[in-house]
Structure formats: structure tokens, C-alpha cells
Protein backbone atom coordinates (compact mmCIF):
# COMPACT_ATOMS: atom_id res chain seq x y z
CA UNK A 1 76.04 86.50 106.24
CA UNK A 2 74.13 88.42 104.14
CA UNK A 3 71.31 86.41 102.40
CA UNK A 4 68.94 89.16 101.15
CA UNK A 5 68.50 92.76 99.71
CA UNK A 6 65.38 94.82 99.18
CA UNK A 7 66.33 98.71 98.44
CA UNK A 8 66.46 100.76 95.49
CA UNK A 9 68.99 100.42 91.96
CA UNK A 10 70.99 103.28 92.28
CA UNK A 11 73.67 102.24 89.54
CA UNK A 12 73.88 99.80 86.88
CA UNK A 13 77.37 99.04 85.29
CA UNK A 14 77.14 95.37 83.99
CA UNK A 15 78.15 93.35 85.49
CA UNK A 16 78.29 95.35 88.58
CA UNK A 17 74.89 97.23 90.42
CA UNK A 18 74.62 99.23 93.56
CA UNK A 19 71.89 98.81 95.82
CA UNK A 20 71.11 101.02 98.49
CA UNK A 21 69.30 99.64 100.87
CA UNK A 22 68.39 102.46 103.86
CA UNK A 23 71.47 105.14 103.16
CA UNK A 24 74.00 102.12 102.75
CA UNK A 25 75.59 101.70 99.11
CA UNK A 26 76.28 97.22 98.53
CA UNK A 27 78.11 96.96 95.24
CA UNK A 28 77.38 93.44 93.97
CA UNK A 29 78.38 91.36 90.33
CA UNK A 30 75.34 89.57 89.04
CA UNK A 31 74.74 87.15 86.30
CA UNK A 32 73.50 88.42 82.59
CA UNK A 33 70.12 86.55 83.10
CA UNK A 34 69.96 88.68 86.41
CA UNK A 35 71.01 91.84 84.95
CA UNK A 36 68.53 91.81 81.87
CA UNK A 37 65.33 90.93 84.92
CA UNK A 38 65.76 93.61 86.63
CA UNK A 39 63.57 97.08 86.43
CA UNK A 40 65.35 100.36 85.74
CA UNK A 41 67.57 102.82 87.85
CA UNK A 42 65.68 104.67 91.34
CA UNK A 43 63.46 101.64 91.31
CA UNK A 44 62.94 99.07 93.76
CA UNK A 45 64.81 95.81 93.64
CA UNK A 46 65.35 92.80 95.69
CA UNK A 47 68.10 90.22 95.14
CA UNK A 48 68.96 87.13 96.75
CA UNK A 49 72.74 87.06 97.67
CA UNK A 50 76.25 85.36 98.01
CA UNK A 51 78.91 86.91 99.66
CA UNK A 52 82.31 85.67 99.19
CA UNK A 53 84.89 86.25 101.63
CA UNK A 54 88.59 86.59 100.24
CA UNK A 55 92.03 87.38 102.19
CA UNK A 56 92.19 90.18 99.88
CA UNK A 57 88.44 91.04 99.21
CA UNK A 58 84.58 90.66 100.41
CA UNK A 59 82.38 89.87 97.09
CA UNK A 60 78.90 89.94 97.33
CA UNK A 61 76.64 88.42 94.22
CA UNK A 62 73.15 89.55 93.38
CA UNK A 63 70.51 86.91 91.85
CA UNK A 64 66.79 87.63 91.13
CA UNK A 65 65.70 84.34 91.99
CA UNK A 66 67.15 81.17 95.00
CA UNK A 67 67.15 78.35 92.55
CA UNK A 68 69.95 80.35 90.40
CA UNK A 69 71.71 81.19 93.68
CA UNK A 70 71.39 77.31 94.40
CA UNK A 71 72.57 77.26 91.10
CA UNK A 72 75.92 79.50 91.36
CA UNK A 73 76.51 77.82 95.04
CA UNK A 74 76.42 74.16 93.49
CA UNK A 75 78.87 75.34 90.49
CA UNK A 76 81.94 77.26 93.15
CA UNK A 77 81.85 73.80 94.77
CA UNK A 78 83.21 72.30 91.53
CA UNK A 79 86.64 71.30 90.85
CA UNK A 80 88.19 74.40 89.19
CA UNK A 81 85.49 76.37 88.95
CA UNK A 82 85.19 80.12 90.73
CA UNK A 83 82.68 82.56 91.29
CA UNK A 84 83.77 84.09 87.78
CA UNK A 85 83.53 81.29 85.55
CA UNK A 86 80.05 80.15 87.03
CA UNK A 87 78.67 83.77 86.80
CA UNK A 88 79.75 83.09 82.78
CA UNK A 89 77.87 79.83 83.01
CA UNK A 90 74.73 81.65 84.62
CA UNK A 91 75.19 84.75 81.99
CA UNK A 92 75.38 82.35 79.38
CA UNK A 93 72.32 79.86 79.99
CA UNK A 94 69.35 80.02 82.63
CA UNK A 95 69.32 77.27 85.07
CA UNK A 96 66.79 74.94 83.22
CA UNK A 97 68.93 75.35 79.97
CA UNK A 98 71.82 74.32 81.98
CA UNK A 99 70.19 71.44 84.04
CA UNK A 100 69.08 70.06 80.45
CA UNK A 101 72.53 70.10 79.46
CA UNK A 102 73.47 68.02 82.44
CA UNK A 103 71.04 65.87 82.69
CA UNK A 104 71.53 65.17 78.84
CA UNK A 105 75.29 65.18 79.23
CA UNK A 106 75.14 67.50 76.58
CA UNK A 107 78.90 68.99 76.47
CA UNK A 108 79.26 70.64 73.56
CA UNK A 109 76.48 73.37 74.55
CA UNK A 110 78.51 73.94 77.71
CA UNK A 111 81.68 74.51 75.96
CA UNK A 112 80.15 77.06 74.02
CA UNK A 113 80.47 78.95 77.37
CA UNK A 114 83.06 81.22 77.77
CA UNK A 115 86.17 79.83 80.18
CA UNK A 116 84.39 76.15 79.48
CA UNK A 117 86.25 73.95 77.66
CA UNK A 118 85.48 70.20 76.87
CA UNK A 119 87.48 68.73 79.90
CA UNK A 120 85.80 71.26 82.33
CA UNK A 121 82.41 70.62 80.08
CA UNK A 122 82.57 66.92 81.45
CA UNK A 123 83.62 67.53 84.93
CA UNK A 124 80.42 70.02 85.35
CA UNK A 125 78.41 66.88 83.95
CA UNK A 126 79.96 64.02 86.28
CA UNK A 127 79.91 66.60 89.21
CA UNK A 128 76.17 68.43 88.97
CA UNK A 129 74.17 65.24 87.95
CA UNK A 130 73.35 64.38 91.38
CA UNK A 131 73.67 68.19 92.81
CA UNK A 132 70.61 69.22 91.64
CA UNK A 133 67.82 70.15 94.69
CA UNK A 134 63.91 69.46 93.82
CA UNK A 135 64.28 72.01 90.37
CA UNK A 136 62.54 71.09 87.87
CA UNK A 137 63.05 72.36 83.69
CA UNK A 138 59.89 73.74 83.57
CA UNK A 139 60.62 76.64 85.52
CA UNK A 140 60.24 79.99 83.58
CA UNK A 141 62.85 81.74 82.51
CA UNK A 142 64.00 85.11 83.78
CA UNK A 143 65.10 85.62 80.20
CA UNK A 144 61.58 85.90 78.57
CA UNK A 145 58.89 88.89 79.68
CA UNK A 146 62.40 90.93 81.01
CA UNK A 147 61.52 94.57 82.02
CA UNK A 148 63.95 96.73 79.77
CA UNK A 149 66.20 99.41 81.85
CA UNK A 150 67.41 102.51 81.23
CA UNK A 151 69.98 102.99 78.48
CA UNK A 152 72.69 104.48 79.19
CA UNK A 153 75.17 106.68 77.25
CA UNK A 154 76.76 104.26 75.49
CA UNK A 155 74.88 100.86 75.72
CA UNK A 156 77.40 99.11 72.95
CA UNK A 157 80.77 100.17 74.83
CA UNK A 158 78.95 98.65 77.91
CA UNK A 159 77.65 95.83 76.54
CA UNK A 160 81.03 94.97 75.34
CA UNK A 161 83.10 95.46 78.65
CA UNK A 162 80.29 93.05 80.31
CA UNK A 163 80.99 90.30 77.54
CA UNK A 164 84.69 90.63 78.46
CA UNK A 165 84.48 90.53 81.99
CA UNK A 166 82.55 86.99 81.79
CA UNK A 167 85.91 86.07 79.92
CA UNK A 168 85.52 86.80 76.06
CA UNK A 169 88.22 88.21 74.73
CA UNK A 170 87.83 92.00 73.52
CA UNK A 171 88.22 90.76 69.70
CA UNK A 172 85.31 87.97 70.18
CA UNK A 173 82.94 90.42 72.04
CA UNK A 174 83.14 92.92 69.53
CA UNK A 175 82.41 90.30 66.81
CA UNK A 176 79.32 89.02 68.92
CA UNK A 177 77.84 92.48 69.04
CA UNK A 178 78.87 93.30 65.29
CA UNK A 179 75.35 94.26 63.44
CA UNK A 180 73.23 94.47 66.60
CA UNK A 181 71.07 97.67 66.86
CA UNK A 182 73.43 100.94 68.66
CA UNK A 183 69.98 101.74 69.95
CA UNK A 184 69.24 99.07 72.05
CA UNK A 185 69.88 98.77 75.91
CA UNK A 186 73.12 97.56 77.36
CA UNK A 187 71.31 94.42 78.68
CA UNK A 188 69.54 94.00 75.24
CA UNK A 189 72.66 93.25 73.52
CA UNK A 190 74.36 91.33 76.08
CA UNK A 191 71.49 88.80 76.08
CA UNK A 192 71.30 88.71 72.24
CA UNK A 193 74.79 88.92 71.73
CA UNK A 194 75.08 85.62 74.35
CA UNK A 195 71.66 83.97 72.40
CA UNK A 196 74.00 84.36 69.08
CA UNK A 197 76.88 83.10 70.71
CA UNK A 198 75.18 79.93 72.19
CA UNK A 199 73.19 79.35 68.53
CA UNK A 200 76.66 79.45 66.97
């Protein structure tokens, strides 16, 4: 089981990074709110991981901190919920946003998620009330004082793909990024185009 990485970014393709950790290349998906944390490419990084064994496939997941790890662990054990759809739940909100909505039963922020709809909106509530360790909602987010990364050649294509790999459809995630700033990073508009989206 691998539980930990410490090496050096050698690509960033949201959602996907490498990591090479001593001449060895690990390819792992990571939430938005992970993604937008992290420092630039040829610098040092370590992630807590999640690997996923499949018949057809071995996923490993990257997250900058345990509790959303915890988090993303708690959510695959829910009815009808994947790796996928809780890395859109993790992209979407940090943890404290989403243990707010819990705890205050608040389904109509979660279906503003992408892949949630209102009956899977109140099976996350029913089933994560009483999953929650010792966290506590006034844990910082990773969202605010995030170092900026490299841009790369063209942040807005990028930005887009991410937006449909969480599960937007190519139509919405070019709508969420209409009249954002071309100049900004790819992880720049992801997380403002998701703010928007959640803001409605």
C-alpha cells in the first residue's frame, strides 16, 4: 500500500500529476482543491495517497492534506459513489464546506456538484453524518493563501478538459469559464470557474 509521496512535480495535467520520487515516475488524479495547493513544476511536493486497485487498472490519488484523504475514503464507501464522483465532490468544496453541508443537511449546495443529484445529495447526508473522525470546520482551507503554478501553454483549453473530467459536460464547462481572464493559470480558473459554479 502506498500511503505517502515526497519527490519532485515533474508534470501537471489537471487532473492528473507525475511525481517522481528517486528516478520512479507515479502518475496520480488529485482533487481541484489539491491541484490549486500545490507549488510549481521541478519543485518539491509531498502528497498523501489512495491507491485503488481495479481488475483492469491500479489508480493512485494524490491529496495535500489526511483529513481530505479521510475525506475521499469516507465518500467511496458510499452507496453509489466512486473514486470519480467524490474527487468532483472534493474539487468542488473543501472538506469543512462539505462537513457544513452535512451536518446542516444542506442538499441543495451538494447538488450543485457535478454527478450529485438530489437523491444522491440525501444519501451523502444520511450516510456521512456519523462518518466524520475528530475534524472540526475550522480547519483552514487549502483554497485560500494557494501558491500559483506555472502556466502552461494553454491554461483555458486545460482548465476546461479538467472541468469535464470531474463530469461537466463540455457545453457547461465552457460556459463556467466564459469571461474569465485567458491569462490566468490553469488552476486559477478551475477554482474560480468551480467558486462561480457553486455561487450559482
Amino acid at each position: 500500500m502506498i500511503g505517502r509521496l515526497h519527490g519532485t512535480l515533474l508534470e501537471k495535467h489537471p487532473p492528473w500529476i507525475v511525481i517522481d520520487v528517486h528516478g520512479v515516475g507515479y502518475e496520480l488524479e488529485t482533487s481541484m482543491t489539491t491541484l490549486v495547493s500545490m507549488p510549481g513544476v521541478g519543485e518539491e511536493v509531498r502528497l498523501y495517497t489512495h491507491l485503488s486497485v481495479r481488475e483492469d487498472a491500479h489508480l493512485l490519488y494524490g491529496f495535500a492534506r489526511d483529513e481530505e484523504r479521510q475525506l475521499f475514503r469516507a465518500l467511496i464507501k458510499v452507496n453509489g459513489v466512486g473514486p470519480k464522483l467524490a474527487l468532483a465532490i472534493l474539487s468542488g468544496m473543501d472538506t469543512d464546506a462539505f462537513i457544513h453541508c452535512v451536518m446542516e443537511g444542506d442538499s441543495k449546495a451538494l447538488t450543485k456538484l457535478p454527478g450529485v443529484g438530489k437523491k444522491t445529495a440525501d444519501r451523502l447526508i444520511v450516510e456521512m453524518r456519523d462518518r466524520f473522525p475528530h475534524w472540526q470546520e475550522s480547519q483552514a482551507s487549502l483554497l485560500d493563501g494557494s501558491t500559483a503554478a506555472k502556466p502552461s501553454s494553454d491554461p483555458l483549453a486545460d482548465a476546461e478538459a479538467a472541468l469535464v473530467t470531474l463530469g461537466y459536460k463540455p457545453t457547461e464547462a465552457s460556459r463556467m469559464l466564459s469571461g474569465l481572464d485567458k491569462t490566468l493559470p490553469t488552476e486559477a480558473l478551475i477554482k474560480t470557474a468551480l467558486s462561480r459554479q457553486l455561487a450559482g
